[in-house]
C-alpha atoms as a PDB file:
ATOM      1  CA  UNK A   1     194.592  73.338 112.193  1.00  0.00           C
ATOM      2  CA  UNK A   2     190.893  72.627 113.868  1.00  0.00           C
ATOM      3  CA  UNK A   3     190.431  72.744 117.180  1.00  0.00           C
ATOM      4  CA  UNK A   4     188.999  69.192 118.667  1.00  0.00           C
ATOM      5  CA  UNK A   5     185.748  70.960 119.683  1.00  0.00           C
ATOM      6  CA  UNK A   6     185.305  71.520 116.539  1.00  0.00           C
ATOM      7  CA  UNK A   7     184.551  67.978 115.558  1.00  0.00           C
ATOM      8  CA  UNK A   8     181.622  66.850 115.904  1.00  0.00           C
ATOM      9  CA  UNK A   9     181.399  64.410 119.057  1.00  0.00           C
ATOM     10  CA  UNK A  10     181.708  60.554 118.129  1.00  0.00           C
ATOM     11  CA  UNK A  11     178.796  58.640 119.547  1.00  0.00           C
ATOM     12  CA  UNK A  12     180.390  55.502 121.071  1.00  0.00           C
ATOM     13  CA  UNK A  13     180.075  52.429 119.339  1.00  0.00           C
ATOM     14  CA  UNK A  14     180.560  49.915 122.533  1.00  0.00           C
ATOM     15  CA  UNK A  15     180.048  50.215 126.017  1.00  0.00           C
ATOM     16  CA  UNK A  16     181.309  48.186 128.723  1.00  0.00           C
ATOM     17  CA  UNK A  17     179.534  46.182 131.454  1.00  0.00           C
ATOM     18  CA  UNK A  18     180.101  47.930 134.306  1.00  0.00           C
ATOM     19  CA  UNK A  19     178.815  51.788 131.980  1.00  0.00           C
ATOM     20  CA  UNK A  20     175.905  50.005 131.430  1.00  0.00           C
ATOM     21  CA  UNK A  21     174.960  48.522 134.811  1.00  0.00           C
ATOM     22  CA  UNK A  22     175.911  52.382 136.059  1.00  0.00           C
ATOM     23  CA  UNK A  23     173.332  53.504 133.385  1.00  0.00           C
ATOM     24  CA  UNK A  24     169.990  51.414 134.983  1.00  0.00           C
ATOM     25  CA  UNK A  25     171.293  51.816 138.640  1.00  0.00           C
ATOM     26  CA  UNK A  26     171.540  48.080 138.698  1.00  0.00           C
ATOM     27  CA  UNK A  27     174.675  45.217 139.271  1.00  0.00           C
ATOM     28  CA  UNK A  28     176.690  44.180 136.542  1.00  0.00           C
ATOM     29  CA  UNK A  29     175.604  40.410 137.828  1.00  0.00           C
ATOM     30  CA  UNK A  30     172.031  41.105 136.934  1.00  0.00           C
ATOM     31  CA  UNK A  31     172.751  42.035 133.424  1.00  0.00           C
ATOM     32  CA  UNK A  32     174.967  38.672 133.168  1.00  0.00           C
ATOM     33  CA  UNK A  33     171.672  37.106 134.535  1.00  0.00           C
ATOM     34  CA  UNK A  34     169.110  39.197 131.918  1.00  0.00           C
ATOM     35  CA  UNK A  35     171.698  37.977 129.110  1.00  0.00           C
ATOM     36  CA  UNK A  36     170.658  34.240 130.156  1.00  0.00           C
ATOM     37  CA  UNK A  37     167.083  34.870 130.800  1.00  0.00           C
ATOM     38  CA  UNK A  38     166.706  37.303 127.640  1.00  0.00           C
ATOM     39  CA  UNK A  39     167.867  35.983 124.227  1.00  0.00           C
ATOM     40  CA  UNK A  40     167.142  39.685 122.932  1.00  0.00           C
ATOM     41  CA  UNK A  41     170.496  40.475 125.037  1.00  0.00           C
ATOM     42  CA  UNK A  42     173.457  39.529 123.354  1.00  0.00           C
ATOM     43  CA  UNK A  43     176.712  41.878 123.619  1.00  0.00           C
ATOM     44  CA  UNK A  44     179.827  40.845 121.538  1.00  0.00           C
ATOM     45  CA  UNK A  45     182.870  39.365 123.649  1.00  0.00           C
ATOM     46  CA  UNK A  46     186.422  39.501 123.073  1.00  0.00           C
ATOM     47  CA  UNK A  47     188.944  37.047 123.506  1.00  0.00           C
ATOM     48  CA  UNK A  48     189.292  38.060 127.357  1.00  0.00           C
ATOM     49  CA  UNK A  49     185.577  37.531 127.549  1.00  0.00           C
ATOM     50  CA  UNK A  50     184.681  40.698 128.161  1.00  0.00           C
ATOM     51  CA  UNK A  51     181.166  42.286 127.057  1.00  0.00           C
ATOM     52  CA  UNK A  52     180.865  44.902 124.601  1.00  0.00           C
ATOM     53  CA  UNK A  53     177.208  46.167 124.613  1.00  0.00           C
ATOM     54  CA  UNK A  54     175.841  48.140 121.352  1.00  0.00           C
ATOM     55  CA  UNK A  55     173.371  50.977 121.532  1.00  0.00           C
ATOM     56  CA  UNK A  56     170.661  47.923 120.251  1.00  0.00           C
ATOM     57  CA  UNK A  57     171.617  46.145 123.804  1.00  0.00           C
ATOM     58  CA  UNK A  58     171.028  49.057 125.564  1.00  0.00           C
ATOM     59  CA  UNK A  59     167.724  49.661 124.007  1.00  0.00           C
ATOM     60  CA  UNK A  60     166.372  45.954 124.703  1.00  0.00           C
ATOM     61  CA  UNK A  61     167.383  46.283 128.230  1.00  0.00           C
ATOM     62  CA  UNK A  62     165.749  49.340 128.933  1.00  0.00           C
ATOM     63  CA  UNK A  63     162.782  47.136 127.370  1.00  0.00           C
ATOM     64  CA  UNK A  64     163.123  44.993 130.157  1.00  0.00           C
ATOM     65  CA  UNK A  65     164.562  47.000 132.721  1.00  0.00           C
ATOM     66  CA  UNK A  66     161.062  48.788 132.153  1.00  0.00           C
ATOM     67  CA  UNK A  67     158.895  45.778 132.310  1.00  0.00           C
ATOM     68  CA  UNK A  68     161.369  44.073 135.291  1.00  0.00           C
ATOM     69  CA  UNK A  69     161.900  47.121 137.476  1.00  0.00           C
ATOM     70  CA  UNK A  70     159.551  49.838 136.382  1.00  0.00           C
ATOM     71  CA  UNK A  71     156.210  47.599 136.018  1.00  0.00           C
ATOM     72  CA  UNK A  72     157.115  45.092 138.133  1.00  0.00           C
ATOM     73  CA  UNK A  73     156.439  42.072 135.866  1.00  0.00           C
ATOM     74  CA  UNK A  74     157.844  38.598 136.749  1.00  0.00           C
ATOM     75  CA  UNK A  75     160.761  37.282 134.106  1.00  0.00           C
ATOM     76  CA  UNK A  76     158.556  34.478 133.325  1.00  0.00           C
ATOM     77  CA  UNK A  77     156.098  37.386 132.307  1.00  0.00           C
ATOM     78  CA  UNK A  78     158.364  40.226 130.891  1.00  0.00           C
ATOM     79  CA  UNK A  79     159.497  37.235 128.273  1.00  0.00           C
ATOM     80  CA  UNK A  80     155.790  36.704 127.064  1.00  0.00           C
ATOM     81  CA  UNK A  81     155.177  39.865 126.889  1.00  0.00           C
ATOM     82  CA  UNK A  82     158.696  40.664 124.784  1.00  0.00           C
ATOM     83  CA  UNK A  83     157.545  37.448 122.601  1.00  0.00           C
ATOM     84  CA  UNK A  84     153.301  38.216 122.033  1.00  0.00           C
ATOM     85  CA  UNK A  85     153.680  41.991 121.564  1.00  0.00           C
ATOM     86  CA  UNK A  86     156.806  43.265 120.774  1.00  0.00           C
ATOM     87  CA  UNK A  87     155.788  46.288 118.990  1.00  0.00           C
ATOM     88  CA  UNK A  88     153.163  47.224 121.937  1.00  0.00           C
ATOM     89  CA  UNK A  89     156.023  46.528 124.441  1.00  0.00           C
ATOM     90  CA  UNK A  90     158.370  49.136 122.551  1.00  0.00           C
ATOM     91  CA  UNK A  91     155.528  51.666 122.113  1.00  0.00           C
ATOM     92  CA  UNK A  92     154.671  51.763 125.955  1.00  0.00           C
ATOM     93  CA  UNK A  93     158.685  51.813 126.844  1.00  0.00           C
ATOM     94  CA  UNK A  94     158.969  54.656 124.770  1.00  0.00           C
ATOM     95  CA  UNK A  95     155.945  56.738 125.851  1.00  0.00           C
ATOM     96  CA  UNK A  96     156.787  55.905 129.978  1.00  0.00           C
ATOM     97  CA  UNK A  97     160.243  57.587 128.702  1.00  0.00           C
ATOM     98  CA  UNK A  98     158.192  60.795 127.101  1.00  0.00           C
ATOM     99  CA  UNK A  99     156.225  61.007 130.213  1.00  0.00           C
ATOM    100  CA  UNK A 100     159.390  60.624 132.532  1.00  0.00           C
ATOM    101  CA  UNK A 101     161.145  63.160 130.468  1.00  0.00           C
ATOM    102  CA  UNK A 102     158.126  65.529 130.317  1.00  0.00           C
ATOM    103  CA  UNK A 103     157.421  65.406 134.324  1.00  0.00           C
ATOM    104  CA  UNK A 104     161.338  65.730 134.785  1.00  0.00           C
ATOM    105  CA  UNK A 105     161.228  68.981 132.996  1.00  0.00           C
ATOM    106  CA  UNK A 106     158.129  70.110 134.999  1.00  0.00           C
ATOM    107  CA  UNK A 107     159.991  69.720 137.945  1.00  0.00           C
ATOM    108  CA  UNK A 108     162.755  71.351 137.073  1.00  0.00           C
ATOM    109  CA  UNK A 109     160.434  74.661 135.891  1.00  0.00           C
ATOM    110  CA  UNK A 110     158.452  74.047 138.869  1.00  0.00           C
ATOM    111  CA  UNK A 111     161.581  74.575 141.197  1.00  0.00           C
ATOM    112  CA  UNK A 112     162.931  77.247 139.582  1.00  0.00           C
ATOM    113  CA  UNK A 113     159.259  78.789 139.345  1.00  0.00           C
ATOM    114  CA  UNK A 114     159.566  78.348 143.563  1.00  0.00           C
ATOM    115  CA  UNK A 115     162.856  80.064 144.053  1.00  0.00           C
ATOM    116  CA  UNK A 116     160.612  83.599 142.594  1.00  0.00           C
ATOM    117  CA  UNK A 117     158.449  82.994 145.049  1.00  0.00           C
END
């Protein structure tokens, strides 16, 4: 009989509410707000009502978590943009997340590189 580590790990399928506000760093009350303000944003519910985000939920709100937060756009603004240039909108979310990953690792090489000297 297998071991469980030998499975390969399951990737989830849904997340809840409060996972995903823990995941941005924001309140679960601004999500509820972003699903109101953002079409894109649309979890599935169950018969309590409660929210079920997909891995494509995430993804849009790191969209606008990115253009909200990050950039500092106005909603009014973050919607145009999300409307006029999708595909440039995902293109620069994806590239700040290169860039944050890149200078992440940099500074992780760049403190161990300080503990030699």
């Amino acid at each position: 009989m297998a071991e469980d580590s030998d499975k390969p790990k399951a990737r989830k399928v849904y997340y809840s509410i409060k996972e995903v506000a823990a995941k941005f760093g924001v309140n679960e009350s601004l999500l509820r707000y972003w699903e109101t303000e953002f079409p894109q944003i649309k979890p599935q519910t169950t018969g309590n009502k409660v929210r079920q985000y997909t891995q494509k939920n995430i993804d849009q709100i790191a969209i606008i978590y990115n253009l909200v937060k990050v950039r500092g756009f106005k909603l009014s603004a973050a919607r145009k943009m999300l409307n006029e240039n999708r595909e440039g909108v995902d293109k620069t979310a994806k590239m700040l997340e290169t860039l944050i990953a890149v200078r992440d690792e940099l500074l992780d090489i760049k403190r161990m590189l300080d503990r030699f000297s």
